[in-house]
N, C-alpha and C. Protein backbone atom coordinates (compact mmCIF):
# COMPACT_ATOMS: atom_id res chain seq x y z
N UNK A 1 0.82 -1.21 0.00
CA UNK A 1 0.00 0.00 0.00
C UNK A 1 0.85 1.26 0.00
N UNK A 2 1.88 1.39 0.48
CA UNK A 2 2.82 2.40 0.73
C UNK A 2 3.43 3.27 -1.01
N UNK A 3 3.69 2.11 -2.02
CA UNK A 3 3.85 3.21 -2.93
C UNK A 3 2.75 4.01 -3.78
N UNK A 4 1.19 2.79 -3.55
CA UNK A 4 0.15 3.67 -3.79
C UNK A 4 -0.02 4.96 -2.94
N UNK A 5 0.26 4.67 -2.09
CA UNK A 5 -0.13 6.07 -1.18
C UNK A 5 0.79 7.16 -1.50
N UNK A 6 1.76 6.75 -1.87
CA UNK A 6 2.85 7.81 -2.14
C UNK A 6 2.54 8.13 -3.60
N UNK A 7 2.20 7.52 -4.47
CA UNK A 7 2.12 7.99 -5.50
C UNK A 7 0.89 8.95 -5.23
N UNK A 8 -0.54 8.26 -4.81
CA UNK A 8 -1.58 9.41 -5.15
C UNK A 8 -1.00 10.44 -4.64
N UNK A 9 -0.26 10.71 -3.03
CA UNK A 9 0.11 12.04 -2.30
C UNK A 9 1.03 12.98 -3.55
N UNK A 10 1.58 12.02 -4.26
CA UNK A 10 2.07 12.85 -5.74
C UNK A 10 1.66 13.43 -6.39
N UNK A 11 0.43 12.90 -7.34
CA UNK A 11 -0.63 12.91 -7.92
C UNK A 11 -1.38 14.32 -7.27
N UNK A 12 -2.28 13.93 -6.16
CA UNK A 12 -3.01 14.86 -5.88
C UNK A 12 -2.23 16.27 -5.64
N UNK A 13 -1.02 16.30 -5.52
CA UNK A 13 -0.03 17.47 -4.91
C UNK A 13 0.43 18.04 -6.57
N UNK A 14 0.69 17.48 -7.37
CA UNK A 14 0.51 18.05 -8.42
C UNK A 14 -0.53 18.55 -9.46
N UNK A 15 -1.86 17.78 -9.32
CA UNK A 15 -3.49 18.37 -9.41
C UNK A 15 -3.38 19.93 -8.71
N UNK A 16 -3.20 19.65 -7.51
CA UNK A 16 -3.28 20.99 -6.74
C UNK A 16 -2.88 22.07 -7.44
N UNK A 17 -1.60 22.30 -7.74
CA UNK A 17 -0.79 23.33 -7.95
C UNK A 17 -1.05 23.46 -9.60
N UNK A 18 -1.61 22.75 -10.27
CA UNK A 18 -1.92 23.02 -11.32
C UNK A 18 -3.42 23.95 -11.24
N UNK A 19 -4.24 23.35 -10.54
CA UNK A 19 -5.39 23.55 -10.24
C UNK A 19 -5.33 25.63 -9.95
N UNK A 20 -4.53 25.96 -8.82
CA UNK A 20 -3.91 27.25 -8.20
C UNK A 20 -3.32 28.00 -9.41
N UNK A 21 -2.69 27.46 -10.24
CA UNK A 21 -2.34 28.37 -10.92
C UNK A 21 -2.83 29.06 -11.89
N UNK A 22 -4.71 29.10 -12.21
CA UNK A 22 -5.71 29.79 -12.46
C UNK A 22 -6.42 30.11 -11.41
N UNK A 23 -6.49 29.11 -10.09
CA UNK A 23 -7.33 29.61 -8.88
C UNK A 23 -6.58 29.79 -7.79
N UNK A 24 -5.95 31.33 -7.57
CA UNK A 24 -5.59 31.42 -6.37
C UNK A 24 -6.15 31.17 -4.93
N UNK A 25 -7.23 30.74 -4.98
CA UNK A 25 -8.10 30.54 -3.36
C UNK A 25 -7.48 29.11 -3.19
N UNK A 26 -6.58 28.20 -4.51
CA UNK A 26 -7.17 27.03 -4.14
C UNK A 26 -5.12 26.98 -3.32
N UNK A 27 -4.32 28.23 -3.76
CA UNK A 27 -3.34 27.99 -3.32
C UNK A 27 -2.75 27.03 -1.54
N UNK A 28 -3.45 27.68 -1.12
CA UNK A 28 -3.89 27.19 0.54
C UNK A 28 -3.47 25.56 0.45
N UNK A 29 -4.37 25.37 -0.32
CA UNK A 29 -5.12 23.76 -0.38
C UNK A 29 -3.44 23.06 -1.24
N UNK A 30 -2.66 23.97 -1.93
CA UNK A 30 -1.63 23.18 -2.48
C UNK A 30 -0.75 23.22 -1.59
N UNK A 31 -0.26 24.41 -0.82
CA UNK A 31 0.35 24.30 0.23
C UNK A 31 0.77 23.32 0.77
N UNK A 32 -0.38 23.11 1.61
CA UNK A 32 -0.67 22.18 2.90
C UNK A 32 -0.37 20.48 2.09
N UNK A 33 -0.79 19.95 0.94
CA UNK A 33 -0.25 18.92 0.60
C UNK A 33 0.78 18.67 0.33
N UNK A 34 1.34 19.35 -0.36
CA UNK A 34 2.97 19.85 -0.61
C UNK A 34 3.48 19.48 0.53
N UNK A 35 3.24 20.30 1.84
CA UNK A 35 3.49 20.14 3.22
C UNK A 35 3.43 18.89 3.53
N UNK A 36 2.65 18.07 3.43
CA UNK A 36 2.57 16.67 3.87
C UNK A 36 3.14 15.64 2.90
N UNK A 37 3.11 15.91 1.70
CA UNK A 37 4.52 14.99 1.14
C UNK A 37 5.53 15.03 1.22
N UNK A 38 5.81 16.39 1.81
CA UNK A 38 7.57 16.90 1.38
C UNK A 38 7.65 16.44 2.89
N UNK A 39 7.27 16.31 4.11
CA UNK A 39 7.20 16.11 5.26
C UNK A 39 7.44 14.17 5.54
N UNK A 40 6.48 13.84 4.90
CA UNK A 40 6.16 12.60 5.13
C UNK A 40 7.71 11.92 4.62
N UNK A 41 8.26 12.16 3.58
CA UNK A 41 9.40 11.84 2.95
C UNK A 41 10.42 11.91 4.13
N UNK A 42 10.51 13.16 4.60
CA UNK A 42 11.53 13.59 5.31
C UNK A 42 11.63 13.29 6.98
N UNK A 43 10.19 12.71 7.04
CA UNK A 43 9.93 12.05 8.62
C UNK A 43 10.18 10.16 8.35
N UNK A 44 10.27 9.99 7.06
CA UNK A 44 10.27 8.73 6.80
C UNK A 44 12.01 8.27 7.05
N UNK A 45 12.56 9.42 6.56
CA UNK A 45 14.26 9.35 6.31
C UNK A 45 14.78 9.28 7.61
N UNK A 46 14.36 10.28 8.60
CA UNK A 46 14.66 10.52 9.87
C UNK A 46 14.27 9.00 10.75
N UNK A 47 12.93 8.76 10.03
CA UNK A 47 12.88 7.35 11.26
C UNK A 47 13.94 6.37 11.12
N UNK A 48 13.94 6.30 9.52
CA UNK A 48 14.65 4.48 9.14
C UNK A 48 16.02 4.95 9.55
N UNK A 49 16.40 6.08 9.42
CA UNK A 49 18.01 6.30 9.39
C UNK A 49 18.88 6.82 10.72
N UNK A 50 17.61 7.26 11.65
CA UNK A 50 18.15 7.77 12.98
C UNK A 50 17.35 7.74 13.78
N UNK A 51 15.76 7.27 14.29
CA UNK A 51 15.54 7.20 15.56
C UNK A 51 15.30 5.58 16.12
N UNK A 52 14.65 4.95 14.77
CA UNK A 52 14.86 3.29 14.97
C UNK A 52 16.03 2.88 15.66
N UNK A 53 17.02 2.84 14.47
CA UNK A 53 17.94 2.39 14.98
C UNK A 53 18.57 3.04 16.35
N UNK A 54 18.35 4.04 16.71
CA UNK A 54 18.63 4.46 17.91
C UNK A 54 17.85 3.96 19.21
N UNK A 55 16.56 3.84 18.76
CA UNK A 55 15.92 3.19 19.97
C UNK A 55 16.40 1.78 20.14
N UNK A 56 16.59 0.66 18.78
CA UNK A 56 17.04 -0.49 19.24
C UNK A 56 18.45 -0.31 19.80
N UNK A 57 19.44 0.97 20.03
CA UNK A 57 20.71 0.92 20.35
C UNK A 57 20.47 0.83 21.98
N UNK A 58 19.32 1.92 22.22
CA UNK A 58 19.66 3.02 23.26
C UNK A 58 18.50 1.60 24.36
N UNK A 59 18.07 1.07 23.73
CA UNK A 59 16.62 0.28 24.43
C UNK A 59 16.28 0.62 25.38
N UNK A 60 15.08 1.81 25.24
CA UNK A 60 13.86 3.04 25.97
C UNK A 60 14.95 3.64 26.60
N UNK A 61 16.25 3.84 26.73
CA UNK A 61 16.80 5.46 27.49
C UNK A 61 16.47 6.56 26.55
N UNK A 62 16.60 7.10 26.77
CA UNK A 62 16.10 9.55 26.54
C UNK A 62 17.21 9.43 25.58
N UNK A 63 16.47 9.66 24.17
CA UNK A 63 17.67 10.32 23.32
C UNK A 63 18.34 11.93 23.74
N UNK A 64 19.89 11.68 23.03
CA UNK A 64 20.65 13.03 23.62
C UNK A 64 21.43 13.29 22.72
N UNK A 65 21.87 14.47 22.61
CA UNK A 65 22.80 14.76 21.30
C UNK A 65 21.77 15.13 19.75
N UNK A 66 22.65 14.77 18.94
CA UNK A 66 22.08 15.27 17.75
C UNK A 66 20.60 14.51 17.18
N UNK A 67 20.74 13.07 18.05
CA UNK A 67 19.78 12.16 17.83
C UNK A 67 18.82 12.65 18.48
N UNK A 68 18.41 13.39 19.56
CA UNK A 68 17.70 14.08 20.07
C UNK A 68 16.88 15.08 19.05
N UNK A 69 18.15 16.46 18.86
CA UNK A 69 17.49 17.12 17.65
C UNK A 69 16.96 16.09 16.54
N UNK A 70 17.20 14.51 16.18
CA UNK A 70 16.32 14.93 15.14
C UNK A 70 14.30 14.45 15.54
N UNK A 71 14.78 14.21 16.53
CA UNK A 71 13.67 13.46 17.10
C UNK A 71 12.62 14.95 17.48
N UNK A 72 13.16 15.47 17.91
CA UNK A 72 12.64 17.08 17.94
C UNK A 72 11.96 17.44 16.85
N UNK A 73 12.57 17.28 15.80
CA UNK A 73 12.75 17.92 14.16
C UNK A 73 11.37 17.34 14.02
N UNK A 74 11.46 15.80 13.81
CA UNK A 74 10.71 15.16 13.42
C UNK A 74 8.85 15.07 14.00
N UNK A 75 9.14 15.24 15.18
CA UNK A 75 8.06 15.56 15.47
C UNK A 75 7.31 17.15 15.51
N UNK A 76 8.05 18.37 15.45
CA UNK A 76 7.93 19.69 14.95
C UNK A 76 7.38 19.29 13.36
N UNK A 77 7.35 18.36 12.81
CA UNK A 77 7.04 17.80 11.33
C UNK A 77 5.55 17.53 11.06
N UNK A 78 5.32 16.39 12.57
CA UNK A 78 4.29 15.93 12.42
C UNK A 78 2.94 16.87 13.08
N UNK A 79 3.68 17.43 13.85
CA UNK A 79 2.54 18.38 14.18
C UNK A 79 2.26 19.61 13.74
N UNK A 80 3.34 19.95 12.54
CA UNK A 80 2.86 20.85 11.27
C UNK A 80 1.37 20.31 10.81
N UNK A 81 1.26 19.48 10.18
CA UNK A 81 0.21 18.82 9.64
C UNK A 81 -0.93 19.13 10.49
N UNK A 82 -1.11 19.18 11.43
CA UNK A 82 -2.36 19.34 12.54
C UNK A 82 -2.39 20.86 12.35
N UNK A 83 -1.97 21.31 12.67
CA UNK A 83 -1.59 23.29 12.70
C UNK A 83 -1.74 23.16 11.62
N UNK A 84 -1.24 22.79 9.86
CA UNK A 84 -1.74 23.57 9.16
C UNK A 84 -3.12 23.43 8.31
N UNK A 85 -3.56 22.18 8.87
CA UNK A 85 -5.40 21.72 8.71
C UNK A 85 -5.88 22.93 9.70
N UNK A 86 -5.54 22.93 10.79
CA UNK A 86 -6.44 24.29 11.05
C UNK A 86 -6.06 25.73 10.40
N UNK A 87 -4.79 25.91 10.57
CA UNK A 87 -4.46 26.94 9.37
C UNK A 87 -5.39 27.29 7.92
N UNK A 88 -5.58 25.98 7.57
CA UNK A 88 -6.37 26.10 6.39
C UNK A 88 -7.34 26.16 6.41
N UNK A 89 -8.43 25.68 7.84
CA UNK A 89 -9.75 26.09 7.97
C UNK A 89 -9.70 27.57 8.28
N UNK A 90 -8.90 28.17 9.06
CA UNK A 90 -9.23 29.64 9.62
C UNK A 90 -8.95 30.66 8.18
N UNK A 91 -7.69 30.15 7.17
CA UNK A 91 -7.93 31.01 5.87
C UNK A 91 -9.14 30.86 4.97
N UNK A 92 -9.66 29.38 4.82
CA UNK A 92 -10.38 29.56 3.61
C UNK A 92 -11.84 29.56 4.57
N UNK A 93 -12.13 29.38 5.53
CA UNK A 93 -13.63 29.10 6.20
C UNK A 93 -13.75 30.61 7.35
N UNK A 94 -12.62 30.40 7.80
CA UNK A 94 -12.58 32.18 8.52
C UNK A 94 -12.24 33.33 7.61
N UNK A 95 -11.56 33.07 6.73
CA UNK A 95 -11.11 34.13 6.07
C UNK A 95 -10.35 35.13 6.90
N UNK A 96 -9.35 34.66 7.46
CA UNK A 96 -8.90 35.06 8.17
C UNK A 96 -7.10 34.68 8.15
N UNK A 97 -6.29 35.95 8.40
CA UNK A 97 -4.74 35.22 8.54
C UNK A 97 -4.79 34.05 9.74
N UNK A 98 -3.79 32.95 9.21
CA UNK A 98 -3.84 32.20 10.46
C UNK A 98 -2.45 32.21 11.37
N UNK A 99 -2.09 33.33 11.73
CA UNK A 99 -1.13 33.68 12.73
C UNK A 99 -1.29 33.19 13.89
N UNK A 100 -2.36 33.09 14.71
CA UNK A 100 -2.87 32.92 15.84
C UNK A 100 -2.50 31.09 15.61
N UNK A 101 -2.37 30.58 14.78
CA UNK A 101 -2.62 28.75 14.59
C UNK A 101 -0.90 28.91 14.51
N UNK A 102 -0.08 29.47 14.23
CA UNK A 102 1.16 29.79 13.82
C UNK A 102 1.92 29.67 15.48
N UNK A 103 1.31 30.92 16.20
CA UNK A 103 1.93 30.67 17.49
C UNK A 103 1.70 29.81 18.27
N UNK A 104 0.24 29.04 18.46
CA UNK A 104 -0.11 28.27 18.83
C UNK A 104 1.01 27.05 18.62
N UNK A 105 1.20 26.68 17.70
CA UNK A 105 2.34 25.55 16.86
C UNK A 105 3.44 26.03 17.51
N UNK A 106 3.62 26.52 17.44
CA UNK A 106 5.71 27.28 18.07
C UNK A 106 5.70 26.73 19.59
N UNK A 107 4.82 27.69 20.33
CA UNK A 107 4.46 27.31 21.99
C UNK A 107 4.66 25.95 21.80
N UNK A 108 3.15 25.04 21.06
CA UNK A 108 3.36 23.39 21.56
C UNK A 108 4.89 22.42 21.37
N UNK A 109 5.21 22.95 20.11
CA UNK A 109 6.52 22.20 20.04
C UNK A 109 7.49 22.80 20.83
N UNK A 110 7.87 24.08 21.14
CA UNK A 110 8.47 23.95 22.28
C UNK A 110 8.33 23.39 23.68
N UNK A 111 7.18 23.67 23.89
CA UNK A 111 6.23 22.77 25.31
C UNK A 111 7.39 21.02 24.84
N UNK A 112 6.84 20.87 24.13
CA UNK A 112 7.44 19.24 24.15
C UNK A 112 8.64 19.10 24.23
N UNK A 113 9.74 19.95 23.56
CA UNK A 113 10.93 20.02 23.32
C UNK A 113 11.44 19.99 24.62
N UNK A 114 10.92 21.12 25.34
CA UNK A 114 11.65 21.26 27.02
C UNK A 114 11.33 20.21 27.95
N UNK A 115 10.21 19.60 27.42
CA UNK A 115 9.28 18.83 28.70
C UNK A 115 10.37 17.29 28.26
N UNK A 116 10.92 17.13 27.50
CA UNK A 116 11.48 15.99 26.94
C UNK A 116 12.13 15.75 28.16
N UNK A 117 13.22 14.26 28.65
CA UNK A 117 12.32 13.27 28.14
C UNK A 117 10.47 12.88 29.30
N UNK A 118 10.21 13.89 29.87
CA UNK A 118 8.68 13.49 30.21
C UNK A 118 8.06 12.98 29.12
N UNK A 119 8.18 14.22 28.23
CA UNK A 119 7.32 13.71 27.41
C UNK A 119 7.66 12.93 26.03
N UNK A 120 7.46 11.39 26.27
CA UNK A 120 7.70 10.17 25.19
C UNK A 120 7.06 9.13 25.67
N UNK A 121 6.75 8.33 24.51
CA UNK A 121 5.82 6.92 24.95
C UNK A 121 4.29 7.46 25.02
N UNK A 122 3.73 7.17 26.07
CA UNK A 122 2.34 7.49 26.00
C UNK A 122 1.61 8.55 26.53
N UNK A 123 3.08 9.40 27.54
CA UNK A 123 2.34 11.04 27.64
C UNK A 123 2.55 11.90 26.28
N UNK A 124 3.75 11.32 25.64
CA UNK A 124 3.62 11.93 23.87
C UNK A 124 1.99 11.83 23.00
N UNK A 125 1.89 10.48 23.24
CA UNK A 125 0.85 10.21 22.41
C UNK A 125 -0.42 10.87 23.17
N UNK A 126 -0.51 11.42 24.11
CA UNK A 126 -1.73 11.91 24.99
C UNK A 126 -1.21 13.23 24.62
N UNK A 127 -0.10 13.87 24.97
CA UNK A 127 -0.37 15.48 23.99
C UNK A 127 -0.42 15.22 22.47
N UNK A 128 0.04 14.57 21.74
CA UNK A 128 -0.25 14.28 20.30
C UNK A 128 -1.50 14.33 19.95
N UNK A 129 -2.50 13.73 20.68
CA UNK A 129 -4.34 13.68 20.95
C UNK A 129 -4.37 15.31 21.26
N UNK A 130 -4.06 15.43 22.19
CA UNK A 130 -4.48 16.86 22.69
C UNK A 130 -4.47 17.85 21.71
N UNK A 131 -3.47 18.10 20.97
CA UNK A 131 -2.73 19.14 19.69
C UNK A 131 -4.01 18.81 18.72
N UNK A 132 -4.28 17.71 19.03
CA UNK A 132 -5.02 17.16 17.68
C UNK A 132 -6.58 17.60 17.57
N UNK A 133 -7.06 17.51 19.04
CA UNK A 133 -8.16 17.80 19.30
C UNK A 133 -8.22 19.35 19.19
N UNK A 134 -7.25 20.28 19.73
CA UNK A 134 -7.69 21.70 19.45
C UNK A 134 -7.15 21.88 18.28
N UNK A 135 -6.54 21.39 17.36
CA UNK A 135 -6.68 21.68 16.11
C UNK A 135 -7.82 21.16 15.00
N UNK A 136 -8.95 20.16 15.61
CA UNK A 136 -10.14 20.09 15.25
C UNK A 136 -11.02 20.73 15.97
N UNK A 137 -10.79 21.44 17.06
CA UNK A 137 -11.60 22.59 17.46
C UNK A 137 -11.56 23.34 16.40
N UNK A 138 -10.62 23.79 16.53
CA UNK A 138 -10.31 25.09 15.68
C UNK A 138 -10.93 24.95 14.18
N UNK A 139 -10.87 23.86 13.33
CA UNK A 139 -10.64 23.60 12.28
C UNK A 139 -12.56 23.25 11.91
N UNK A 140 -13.19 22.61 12.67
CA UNK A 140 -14.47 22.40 12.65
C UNK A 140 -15.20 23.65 12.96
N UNK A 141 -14.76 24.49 14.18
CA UNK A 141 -15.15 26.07 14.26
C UNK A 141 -15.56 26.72 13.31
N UNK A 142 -14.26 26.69 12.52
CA UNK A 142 -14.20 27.29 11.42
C UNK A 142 -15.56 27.34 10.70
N UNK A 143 -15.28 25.76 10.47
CA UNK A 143 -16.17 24.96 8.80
C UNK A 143 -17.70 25.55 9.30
N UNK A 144 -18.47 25.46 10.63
CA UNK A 144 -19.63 25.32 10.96
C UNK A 144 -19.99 26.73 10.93
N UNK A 145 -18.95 27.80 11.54
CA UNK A 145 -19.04 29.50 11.09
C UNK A 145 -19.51 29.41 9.54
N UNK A 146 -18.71 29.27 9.26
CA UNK A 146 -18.49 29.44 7.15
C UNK A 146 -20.74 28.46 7.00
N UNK A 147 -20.58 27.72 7.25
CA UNK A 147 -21.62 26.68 7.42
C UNK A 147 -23.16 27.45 6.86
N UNK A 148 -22.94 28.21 8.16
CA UNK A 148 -24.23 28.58 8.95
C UNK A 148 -24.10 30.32 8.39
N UNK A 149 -22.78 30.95 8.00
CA UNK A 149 -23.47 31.49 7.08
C UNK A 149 -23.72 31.82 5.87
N UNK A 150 -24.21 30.80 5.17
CA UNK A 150 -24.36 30.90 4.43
C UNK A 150 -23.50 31.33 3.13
N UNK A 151 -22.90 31.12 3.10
CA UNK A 151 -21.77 31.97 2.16
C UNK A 151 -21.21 31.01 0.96
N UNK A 152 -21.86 31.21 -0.42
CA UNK A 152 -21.96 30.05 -1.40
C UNK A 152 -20.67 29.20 -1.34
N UNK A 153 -20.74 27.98 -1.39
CA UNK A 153 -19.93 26.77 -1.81
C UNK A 153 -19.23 27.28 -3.32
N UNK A 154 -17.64 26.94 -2.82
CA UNK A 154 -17.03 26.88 -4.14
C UNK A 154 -16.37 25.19 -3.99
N UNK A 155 -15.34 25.59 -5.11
CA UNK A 155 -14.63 24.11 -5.01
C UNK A 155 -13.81 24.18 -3.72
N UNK A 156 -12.94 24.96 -3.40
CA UNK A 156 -12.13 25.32 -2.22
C UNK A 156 -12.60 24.84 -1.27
N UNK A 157 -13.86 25.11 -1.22
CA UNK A 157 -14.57 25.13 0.37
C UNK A 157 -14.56 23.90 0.55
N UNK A 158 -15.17 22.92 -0.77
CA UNK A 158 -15.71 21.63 -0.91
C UNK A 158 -13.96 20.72 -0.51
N UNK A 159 -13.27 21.22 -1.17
CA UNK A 159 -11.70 19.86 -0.83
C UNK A 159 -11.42 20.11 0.55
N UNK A 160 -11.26 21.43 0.76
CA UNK A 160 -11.30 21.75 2.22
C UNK A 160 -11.80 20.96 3.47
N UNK A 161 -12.95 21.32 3.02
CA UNK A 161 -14.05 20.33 3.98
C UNK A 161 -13.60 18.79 4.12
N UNK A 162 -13.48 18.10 3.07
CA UNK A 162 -12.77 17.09 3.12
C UNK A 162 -11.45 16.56 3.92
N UNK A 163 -10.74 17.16 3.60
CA UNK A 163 -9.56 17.36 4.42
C UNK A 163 -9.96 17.40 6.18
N UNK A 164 -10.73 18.57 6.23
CA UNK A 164 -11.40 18.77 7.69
C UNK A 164 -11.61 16.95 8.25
N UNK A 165 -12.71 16.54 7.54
CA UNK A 165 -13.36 15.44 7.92
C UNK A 165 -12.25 14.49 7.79
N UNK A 166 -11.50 14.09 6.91
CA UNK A 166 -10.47 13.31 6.85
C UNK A 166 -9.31 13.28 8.44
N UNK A 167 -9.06 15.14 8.72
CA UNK A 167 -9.04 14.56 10.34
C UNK A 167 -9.79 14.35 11.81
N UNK A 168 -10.74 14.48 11.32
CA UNK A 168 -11.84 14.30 12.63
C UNK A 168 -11.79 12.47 12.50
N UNK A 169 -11.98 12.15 11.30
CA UNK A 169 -11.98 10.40 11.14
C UNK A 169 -10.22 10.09 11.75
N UNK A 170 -9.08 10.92 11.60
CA UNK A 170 -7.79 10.57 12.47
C UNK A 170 -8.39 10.52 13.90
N UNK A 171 -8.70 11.13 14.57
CA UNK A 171 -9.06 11.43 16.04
C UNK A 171 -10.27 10.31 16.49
N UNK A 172 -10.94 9.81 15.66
CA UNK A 172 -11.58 8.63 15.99
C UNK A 172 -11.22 7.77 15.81
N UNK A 173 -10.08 7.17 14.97
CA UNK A 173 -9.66 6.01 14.59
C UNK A 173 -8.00 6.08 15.24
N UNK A 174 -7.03 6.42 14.50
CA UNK A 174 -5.51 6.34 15.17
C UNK A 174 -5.80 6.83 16.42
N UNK A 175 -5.91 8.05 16.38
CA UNK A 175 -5.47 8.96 18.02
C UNK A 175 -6.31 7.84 18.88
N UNK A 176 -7.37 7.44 18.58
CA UNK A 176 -8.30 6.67 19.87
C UNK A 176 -7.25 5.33 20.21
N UNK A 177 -6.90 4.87 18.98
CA UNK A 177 -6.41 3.58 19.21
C UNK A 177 -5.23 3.03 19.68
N UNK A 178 -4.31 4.44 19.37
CA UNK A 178 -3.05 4.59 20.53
C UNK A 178 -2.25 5.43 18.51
N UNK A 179 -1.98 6.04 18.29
CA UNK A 179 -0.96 6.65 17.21
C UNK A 179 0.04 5.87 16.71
N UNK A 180 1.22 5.36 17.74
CA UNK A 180 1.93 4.65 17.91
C UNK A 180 1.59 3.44 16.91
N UNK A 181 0.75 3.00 17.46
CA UNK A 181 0.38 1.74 17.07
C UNK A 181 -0.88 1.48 15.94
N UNK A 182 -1.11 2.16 15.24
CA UNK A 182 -2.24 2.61 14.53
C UNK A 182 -1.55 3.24 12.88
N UNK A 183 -0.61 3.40 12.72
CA UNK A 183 0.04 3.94 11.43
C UNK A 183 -0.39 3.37 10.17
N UNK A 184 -1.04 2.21 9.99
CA UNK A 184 -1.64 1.76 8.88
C UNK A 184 -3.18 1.80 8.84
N UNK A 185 -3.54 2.50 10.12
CA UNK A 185 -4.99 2.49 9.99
C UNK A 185 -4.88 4.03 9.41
N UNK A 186 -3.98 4.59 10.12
CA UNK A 186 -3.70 6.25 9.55
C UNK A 186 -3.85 6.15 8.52
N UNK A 187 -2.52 5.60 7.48
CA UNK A 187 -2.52 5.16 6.22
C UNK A 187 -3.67 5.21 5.01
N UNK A 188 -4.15 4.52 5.92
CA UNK A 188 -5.76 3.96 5.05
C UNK A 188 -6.48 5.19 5.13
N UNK A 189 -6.70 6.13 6.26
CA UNK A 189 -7.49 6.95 5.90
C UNK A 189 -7.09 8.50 4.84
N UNK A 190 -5.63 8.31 4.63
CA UNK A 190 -5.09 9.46 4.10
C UNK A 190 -5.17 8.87 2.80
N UNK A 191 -4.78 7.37 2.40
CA UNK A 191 -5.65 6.93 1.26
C UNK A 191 -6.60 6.65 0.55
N UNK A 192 -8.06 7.04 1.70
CA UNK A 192 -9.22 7.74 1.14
C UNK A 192 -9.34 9.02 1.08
N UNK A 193 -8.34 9.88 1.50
CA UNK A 193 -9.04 11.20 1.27
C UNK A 193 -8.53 11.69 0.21
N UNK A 194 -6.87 10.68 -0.26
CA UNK A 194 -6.40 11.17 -1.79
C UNK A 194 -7.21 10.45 -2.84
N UNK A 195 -7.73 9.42 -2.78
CA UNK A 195 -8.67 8.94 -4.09
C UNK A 195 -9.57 9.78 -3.81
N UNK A 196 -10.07 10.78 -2.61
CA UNK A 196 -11.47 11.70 -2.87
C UNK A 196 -11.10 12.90 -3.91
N UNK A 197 -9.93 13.22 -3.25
CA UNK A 197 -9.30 14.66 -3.64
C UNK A 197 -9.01 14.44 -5.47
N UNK A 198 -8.16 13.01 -5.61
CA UNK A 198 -7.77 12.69 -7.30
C UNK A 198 -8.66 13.34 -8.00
N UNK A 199 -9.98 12.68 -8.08
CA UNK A 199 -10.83 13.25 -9.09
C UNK A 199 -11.80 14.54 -8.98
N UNK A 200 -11.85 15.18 -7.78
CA UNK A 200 -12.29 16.18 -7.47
C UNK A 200 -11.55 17.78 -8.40
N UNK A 201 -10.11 17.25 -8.37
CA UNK A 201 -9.26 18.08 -8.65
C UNK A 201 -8.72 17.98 -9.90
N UNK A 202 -8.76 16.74 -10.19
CA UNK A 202 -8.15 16.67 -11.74
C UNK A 202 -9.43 16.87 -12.62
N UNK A 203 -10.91 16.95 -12.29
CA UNK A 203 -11.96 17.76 -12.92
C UNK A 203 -11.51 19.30 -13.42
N UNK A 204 -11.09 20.17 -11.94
CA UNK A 204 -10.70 21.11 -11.97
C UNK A 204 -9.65 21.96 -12.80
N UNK A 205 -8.35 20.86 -12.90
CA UNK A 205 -7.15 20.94 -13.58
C UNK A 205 -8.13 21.02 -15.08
N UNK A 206 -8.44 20.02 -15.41
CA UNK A 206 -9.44 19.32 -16.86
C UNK A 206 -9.64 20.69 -17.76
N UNK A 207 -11.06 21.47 -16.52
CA UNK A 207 -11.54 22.60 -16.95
C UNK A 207 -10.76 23.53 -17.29
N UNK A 208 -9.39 24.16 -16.55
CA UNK A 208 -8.62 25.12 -16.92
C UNK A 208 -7.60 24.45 -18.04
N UNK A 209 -7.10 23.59 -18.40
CA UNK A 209 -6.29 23.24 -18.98
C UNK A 209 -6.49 22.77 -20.05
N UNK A 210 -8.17 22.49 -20.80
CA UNK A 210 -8.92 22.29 -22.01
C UNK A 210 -9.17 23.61 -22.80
């Protein structure tokens, strides 16, 4: 399943930016995928090449040294992705800069950085939930504002929304089930929301590019 998934995260990340470059609203929306491939790659490199093998070295002591930073890095990575799903609800559903989702992100990953090693194992994965949940505060806020008033549906709104729901279904399924231990259930759901997004967007691309 892994190079399908990587390929659609390709796929749909290049739809995007094709898509943006007649519709600037939809820029947001290329961003943030961009963000999560170029991420996912680079959290993938960091695991196989420096925290695995470090945990089977170190077996459960507190990483220190540079192996530390990357463990830092790496998770400042993953919780981009949470921050910038709400990021992207407060621009395209608030209409609003999302600065406020910006500092929010800085504070938490530092919070973790200092709190280290407290926080690893399963008080990680309990603020990992936490980050997650007020960034579906935030991010559902948004959608149900935009919602209620009324304010016509474009395509933006519509992939958007998707995305939204794609992590509220994370927070019921991985985050509930432990994160850690749940990475292919993750999987699966980021591989329904790119077969949603494929043809949603390559409609879009279609229209400007005919």
């Amino acid at each position: 399943m892994i190079p399908a998934l990587w390929s659609l995260s390709v796929l749909v990340t290049v739809l995007a930016w094709i898509v943006a470059r007649h519709r600037p609203e939809h820029r947001p929306i290329a961003w943030l995928l961009a963000y999560g491939l170029v991420t996912d790659a680079v959290r993938e490199l960091i695991g196989a090449q420096v925290l695995r093998p470090a945990r089977a070295e170190l077996a459960g002591a507190p990483f220190t040294g540079w192996v530390r930073v990357a463990f830092h890095f790496e998770s400042a990575l993953f919780l981009g992705w949470m921050a910038g799903v709400a990021a992207l609800a407060v621009f395209i559903f608030g209409r609003r800069r999302p600065w406020g989702v910006l500092a929010v992100y800085v504070v938490a990953v530092a919070v973790l950085a200092a709190g280290y090693p407290t926080f690893r194992g399963a008080l990680l994965a309990k603020a990992y939930t936490a980050c997650e949940l007020a960034a579906l505060c935030v991010s559902v806020g948004c959608l149900l504002r935009w919602y209620f008033g009324r304010e016509p549906a474009q395509s933006h709104h519509f992939i958007s929304g998707l995305i939204v729901v794609a992590e509220l279904t994370m927070l019921a399924g991985p985050f509930r089930v432990g994160i850690f231990g749940a990475w292919d259930l993750a999987r699966s759901i980021l591989f329904a929301l790119y077969l949603a997004l494929t043809p949603t967007q390559g409609v879009l691309a279609w229209r400007r590019t005919s």
